[in-house]
C-alpha atoms as a PDB file:
ATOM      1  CA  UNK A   1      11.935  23.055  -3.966  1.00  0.00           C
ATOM      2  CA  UNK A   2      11.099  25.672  -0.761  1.00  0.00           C
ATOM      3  CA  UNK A   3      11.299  22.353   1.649  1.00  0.00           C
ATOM      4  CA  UNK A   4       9.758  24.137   4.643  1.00  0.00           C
ATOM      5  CA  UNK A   5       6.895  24.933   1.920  1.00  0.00           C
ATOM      6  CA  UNK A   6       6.302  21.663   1.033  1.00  0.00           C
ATOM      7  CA  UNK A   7       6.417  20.256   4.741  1.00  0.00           C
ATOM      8  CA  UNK A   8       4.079  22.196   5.203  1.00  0.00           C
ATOM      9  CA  UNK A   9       1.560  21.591   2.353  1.00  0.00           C
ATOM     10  CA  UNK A  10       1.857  18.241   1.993  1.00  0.00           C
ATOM     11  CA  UNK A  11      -1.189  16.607   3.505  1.00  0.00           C
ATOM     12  CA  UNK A  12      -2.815  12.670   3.474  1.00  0.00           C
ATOM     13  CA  UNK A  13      -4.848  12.510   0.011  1.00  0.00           C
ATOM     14  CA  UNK A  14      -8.023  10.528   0.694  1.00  0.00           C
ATOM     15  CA  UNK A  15      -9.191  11.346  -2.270  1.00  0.00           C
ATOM     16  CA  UNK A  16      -7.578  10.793  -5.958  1.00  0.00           C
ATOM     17  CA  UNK A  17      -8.483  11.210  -9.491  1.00  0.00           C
ATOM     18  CA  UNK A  18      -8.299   8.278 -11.526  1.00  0.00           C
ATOM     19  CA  UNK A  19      -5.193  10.150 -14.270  1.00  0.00           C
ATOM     20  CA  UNK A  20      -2.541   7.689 -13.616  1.00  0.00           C
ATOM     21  CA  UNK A  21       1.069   8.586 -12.892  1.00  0.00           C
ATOM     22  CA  UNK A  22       3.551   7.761 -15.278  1.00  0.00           C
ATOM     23  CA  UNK A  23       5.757   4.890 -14.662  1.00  0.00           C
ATOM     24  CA  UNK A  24       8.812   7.334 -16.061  1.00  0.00           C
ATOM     25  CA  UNK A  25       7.647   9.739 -13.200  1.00  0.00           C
ATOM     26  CA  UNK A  26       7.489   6.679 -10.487  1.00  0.00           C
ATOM     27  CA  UNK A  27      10.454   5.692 -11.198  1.00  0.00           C
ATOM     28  CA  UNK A  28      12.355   9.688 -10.496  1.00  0.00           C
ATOM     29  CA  UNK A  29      10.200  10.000  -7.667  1.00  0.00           C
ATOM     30  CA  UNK A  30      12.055   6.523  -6.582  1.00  0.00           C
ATOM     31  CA  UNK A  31      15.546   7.787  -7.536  1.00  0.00           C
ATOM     32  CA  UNK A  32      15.340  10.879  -5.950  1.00  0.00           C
ATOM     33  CA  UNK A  33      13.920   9.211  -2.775  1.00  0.00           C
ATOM     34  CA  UNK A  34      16.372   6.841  -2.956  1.00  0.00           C
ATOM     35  CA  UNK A  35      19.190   9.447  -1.804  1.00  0.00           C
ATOM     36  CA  UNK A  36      17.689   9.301   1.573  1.00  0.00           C
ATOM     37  CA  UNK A  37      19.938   8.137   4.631  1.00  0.00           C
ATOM     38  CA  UNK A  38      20.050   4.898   5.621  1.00  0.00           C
ATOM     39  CA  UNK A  39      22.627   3.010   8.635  1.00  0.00           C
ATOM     40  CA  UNK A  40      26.046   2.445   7.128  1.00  0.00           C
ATOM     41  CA  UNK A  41      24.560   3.359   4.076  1.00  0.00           C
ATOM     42  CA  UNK A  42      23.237  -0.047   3.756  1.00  0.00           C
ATOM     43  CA  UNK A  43      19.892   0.761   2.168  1.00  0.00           C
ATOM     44  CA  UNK A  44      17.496  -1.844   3.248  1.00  0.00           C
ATOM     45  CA  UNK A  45      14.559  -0.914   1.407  1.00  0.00           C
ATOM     46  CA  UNK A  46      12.978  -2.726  -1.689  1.00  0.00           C
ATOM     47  CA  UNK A  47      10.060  -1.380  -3.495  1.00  0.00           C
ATOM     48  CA  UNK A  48       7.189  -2.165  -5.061  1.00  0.00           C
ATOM     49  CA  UNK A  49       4.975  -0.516  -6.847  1.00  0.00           C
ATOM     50  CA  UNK A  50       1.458  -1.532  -8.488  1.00  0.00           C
ATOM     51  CA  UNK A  51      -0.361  -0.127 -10.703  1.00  0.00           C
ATOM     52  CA  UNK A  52      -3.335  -0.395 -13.684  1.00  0.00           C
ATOM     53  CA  UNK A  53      -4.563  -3.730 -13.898  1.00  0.00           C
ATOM     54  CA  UNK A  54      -1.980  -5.164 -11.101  1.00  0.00           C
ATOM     55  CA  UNK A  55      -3.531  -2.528  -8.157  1.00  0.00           C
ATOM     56  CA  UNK A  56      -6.913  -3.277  -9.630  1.00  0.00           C
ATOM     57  CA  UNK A  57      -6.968  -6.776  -8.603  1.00  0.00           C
ATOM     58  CA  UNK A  58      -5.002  -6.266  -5.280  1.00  0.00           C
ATOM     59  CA  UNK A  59      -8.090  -3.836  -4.777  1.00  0.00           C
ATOM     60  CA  UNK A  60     -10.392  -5.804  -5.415  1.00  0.00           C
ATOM     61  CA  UNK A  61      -9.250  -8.351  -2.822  1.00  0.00           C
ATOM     62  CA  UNK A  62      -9.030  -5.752  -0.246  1.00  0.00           C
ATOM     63  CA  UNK A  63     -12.460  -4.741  -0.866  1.00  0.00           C
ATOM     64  CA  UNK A  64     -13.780  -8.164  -0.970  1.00  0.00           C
ATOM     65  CA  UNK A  65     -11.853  -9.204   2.572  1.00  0.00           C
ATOM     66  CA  UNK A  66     -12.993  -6.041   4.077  1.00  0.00           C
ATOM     67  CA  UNK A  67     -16.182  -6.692   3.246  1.00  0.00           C
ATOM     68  CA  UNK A  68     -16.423  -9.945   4.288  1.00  0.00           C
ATOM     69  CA  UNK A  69     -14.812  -8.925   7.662  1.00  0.00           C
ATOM     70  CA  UNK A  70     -11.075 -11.105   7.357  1.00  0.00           C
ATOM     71  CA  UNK A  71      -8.861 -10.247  10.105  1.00  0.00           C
ATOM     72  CA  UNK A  72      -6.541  -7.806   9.064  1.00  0.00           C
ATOM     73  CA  UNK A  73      -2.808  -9.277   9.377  1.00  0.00           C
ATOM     74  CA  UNK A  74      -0.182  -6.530   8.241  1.00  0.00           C
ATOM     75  CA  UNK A  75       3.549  -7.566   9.128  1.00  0.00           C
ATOM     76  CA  UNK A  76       4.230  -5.198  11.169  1.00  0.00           C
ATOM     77  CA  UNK A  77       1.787  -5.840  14.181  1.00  0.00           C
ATOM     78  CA  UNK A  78      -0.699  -3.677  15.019  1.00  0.00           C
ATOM     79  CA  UNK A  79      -0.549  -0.917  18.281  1.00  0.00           C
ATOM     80  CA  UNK A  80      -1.967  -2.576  20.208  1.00  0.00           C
ATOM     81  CA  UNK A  81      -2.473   0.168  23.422  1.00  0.00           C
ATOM     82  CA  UNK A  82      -1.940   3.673  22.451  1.00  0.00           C
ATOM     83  CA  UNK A  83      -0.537   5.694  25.205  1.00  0.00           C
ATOM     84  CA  UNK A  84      -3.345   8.023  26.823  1.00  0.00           C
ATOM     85  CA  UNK A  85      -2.088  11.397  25.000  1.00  0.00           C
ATOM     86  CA  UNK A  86      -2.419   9.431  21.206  1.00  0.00           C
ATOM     87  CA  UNK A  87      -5.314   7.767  21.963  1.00  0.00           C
ATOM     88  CA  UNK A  88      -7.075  11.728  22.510  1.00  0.00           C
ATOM     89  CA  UNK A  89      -5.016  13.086  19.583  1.00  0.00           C
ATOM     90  CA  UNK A  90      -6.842   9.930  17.303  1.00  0.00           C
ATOM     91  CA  UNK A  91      -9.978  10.961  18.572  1.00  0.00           C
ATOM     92  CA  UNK A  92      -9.407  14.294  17.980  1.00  0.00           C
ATOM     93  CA  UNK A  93      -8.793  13.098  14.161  1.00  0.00           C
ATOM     94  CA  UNK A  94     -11.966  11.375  14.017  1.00  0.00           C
ATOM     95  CA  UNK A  95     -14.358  13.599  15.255  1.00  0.00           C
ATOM     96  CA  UNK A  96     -12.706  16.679  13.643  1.00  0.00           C
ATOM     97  CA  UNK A  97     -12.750  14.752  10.130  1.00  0.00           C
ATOM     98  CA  UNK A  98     -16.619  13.517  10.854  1.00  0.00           C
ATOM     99  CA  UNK A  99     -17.733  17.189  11.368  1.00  0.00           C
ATOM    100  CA  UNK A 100     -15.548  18.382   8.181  1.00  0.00           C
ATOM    101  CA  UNK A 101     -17.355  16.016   6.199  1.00  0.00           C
ATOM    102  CA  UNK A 102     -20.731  15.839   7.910  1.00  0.00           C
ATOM    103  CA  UNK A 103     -20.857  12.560   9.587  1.00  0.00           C
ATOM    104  CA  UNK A 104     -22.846  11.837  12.349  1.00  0.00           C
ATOM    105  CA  UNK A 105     -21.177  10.235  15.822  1.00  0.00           C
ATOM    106  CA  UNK A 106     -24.339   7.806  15.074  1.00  0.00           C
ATOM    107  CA  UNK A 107     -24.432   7.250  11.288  1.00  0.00           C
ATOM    108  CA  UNK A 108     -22.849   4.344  11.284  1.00  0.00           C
ATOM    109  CA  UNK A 109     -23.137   3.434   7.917  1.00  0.00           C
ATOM    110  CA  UNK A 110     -21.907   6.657   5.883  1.00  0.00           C
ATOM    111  CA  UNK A 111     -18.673   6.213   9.143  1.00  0.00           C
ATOM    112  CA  UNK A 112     -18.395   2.536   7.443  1.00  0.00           C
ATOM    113  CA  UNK A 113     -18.480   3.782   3.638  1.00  0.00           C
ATOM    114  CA  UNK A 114     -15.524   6.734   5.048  1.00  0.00           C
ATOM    115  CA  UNK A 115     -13.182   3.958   6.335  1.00  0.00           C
ATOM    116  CA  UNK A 116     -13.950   1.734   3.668  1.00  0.00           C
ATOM    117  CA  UNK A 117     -11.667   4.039   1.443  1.00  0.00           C
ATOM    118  CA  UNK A 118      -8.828   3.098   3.068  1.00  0.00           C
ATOM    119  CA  UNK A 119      -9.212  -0.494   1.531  1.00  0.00           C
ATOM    120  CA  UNK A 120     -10.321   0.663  -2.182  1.00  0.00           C
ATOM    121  CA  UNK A 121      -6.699   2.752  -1.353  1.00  0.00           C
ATOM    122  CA  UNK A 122      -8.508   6.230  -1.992  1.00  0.00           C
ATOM    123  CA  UNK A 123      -8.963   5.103  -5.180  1.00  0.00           C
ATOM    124  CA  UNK A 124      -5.340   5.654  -6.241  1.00  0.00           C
ATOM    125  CA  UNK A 125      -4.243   4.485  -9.595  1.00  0.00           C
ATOM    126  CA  UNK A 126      -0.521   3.142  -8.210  1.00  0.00           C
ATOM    127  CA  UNK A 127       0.349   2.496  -4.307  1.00  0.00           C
ATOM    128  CA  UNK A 128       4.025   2.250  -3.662  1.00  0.00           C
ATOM    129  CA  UNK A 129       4.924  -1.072  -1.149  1.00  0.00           C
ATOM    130  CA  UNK A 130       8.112  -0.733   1.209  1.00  0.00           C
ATOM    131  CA  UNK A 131       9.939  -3.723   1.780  1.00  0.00           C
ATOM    132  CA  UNK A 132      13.068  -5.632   3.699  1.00  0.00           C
ATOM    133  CA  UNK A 133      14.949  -8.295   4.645  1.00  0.00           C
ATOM    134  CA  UNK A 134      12.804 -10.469   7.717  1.00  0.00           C
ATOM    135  CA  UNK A 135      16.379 -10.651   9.077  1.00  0.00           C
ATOM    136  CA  UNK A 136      16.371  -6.404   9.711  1.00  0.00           C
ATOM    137  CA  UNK A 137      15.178  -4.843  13.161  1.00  0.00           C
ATOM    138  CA  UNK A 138      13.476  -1.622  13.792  1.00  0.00           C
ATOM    139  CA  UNK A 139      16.815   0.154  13.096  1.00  0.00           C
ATOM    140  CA  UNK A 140      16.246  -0.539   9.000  1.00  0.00           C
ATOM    141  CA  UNK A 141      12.524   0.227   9.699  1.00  0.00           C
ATOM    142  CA  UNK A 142      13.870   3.853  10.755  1.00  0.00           C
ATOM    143  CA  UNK A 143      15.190   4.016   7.423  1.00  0.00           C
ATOM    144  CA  UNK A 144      12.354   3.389   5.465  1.00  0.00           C
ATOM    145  CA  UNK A 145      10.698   5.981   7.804  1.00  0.00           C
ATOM    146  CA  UNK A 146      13.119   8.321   6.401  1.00  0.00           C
ATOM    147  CA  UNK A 147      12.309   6.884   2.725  1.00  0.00           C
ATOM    148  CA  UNK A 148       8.541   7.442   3.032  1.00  0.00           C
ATOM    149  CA  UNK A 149       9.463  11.178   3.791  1.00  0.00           C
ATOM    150  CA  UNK A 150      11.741  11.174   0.874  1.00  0.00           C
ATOM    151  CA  UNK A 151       8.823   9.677  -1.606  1.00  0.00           C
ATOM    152  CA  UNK A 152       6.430  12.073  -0.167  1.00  0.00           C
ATOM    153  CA  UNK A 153       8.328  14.919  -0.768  1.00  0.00           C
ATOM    154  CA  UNK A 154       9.900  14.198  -4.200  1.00  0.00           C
ATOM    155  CA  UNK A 155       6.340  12.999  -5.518  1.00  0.00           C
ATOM    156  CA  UNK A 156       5.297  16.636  -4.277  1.00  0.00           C
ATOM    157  CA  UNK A 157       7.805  18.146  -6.435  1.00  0.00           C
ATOM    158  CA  UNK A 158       6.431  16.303  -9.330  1.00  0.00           C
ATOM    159  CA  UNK A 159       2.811  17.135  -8.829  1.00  0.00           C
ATOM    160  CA  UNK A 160       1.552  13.623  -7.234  1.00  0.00           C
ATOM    161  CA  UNK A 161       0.034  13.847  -3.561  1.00  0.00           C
ATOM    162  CA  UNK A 162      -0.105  10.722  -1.888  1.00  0.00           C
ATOM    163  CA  UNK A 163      -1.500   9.031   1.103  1.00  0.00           C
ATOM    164  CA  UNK A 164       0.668   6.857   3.648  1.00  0.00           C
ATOM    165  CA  UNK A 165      -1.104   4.032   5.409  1.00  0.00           C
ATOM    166  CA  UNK A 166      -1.262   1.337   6.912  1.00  0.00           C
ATOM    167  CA  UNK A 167      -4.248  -0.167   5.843  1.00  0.00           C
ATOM    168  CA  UNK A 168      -2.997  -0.484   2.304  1.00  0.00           C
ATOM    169  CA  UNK A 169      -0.828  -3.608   3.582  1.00  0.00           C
ATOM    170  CA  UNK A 170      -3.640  -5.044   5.939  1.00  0.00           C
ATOM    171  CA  UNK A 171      -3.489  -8.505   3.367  1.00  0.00           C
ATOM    172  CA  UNK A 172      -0.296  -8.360   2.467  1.00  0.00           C
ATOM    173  CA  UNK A 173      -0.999 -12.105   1.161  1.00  0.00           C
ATOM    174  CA  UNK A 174      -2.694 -10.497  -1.801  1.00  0.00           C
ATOM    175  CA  UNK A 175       0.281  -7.914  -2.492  1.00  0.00           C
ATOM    176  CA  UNK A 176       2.693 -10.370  -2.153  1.00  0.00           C
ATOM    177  CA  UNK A 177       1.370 -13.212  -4.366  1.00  0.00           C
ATOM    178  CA  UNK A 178       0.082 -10.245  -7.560  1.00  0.00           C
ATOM    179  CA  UNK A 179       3.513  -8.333  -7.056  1.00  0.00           C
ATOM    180  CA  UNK A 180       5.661 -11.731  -7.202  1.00  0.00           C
ATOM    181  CA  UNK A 181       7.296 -10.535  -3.374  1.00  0.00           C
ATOM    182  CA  UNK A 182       9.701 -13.213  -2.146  1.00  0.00           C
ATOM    183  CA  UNK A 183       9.070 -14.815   0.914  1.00  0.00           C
ATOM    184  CA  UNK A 184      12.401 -13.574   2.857  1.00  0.00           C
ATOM    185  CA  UNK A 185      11.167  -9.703   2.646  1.00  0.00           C
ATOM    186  CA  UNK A 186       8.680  -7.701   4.814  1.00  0.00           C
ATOM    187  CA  UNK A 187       5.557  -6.045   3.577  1.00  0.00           C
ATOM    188  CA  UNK A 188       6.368  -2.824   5.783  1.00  0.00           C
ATOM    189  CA  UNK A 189       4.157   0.173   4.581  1.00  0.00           C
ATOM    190  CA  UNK A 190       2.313   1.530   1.462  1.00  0.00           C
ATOM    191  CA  UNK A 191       2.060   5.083   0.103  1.00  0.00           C
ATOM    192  CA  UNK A 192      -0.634   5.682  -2.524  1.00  0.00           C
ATOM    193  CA  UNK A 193       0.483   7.916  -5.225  1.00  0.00           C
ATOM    194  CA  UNK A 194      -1.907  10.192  -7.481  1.00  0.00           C
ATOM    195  CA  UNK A 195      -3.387  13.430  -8.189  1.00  0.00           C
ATOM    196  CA  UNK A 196      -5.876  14.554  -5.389  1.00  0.00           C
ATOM    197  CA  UNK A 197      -9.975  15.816  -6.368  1.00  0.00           C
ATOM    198  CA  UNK A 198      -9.639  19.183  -5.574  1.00  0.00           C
ATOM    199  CA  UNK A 199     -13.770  18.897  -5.349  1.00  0.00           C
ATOM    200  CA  UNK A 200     -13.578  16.290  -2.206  1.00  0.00           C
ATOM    201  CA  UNK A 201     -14.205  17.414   0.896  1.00  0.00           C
ATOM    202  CA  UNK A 202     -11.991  14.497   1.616  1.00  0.00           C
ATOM    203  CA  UNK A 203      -8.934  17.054   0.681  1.00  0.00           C
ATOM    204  CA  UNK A 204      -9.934  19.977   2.128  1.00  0.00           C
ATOM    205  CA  UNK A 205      -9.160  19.121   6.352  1.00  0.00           C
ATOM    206  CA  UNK A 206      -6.395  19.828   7.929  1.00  0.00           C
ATOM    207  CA  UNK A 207      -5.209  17.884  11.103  1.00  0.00           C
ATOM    208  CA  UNK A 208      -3.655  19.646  13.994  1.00  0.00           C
ATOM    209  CA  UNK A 209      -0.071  19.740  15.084  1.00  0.00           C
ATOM    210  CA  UNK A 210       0.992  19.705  18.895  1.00  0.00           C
ATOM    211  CA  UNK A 211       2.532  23.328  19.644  1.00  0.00           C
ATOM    212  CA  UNK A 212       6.661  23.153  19.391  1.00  0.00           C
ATOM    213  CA  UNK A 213       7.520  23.917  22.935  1.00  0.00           C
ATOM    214  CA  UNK A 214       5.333  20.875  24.003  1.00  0.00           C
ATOM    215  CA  UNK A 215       7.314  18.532  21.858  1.00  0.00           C
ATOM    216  CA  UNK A 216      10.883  19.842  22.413  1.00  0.00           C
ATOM    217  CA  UNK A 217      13.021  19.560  25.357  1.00  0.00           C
ATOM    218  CA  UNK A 218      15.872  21.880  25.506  1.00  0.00           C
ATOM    219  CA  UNK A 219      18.865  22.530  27.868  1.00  0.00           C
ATOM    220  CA  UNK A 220      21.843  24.589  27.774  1.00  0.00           C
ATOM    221  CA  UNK A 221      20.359  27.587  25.236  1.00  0.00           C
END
């Protein structure tokens, strides 16, 4: 794998076929992931992954608590206050997505049906669930940072594009009761795995990155 290649074409798929990925193929993504870092090599994560008629239902409940409005109650809290300088790149996102795909700032309804994809999970046929211990602190939650990256990248090298968000743990009740998760670990994150519609404009955007010499500091070169 060119790994500065695939940094730099790997993108969020909002937008999957519905081939499914082979469990044989989940499960090298996972072992090759699995070589990422972790403090004192203590590897903290535990994964989940659902797929066929497991996701299906978890899906369906999504939909249905979306729809009906439920509060959303990941396990990770929410931001709640984005620092000024996020809160203009997220706009940024919006309204540069919106035009890509021809939304409206006032069509509220075909804005609804957009983010309503994030709870039918893109329509990807397996979503990957990151867990740990409730005992852990953000340190462990770096290293499933690092993990995510890993899956990303090693599902890249086997064809699958994926999508990591939030919103695919917003009822982590419903993960947790289909995927048999015991009580004393986390619902962290989800990554959707799949094979992106190359005919969705949903595929075709490309966010922005903040120039280099904004983001790093140096002294002493």
């Amino acid at each position: 794998m060119d790994v500065v290649k695939a940094l730099n074409s790997r993108f969020t798929c909002r937008a999957f076929k519905q081939d499914p990925v082979t469990k044989e193929t989940i499960l090298k993504i996972m072992e090759e992931a699995t070589h990422s870092p972790s403090w004192a090599n203590t590897q903290p994560w535990e994964i989940f992954v659902a797929g066929g008629d497991a996701l299906e239902r978890i899906r369906r409940n999504f939909m249905e608590s979306y729809a009906n409005d439920e509060p959303k109650t990941p396990e990770i809290p929410w931001v709640e206050n984005w620092p000024s300088t996020m809160e203009e790149r997220i706009k940024e996102l919006g309204i540069g997505r919106f035009k890509h795909l021809g939304i409206s700032k006032d069509d509220k309804i075909a804005k609804n049906a957009n983010w309503r994809l994030n709870f039918k999970f893109f329509d990807a046929p397996s979503v990957v669930y990151l867990c740990m211990h409730e005992s852990l602190t953000e340190w462990s939650i770096f290293d499933l940072g690092s993990l995510s990256q890993s899956i990303m990248l090693a599902a890249l090298e086997h064809g699958v594009d994926s999508a990591p968000a939030v919103n695919l743990v917003a009822y982590p009740n419903f993960i947790r009761k289909e995927l048999e998760i015991p009580e004393e670990f986390m619902i962290v994150f989800g990554i959707a795995l799949g094979y992106k519609d190359e005919k969705s404009p949903q595929n075709t955007y490309k966010s922005s990155r903040r120039p280099i010499e904004e983001v790093v500091r140096t002294k002493g070169f």
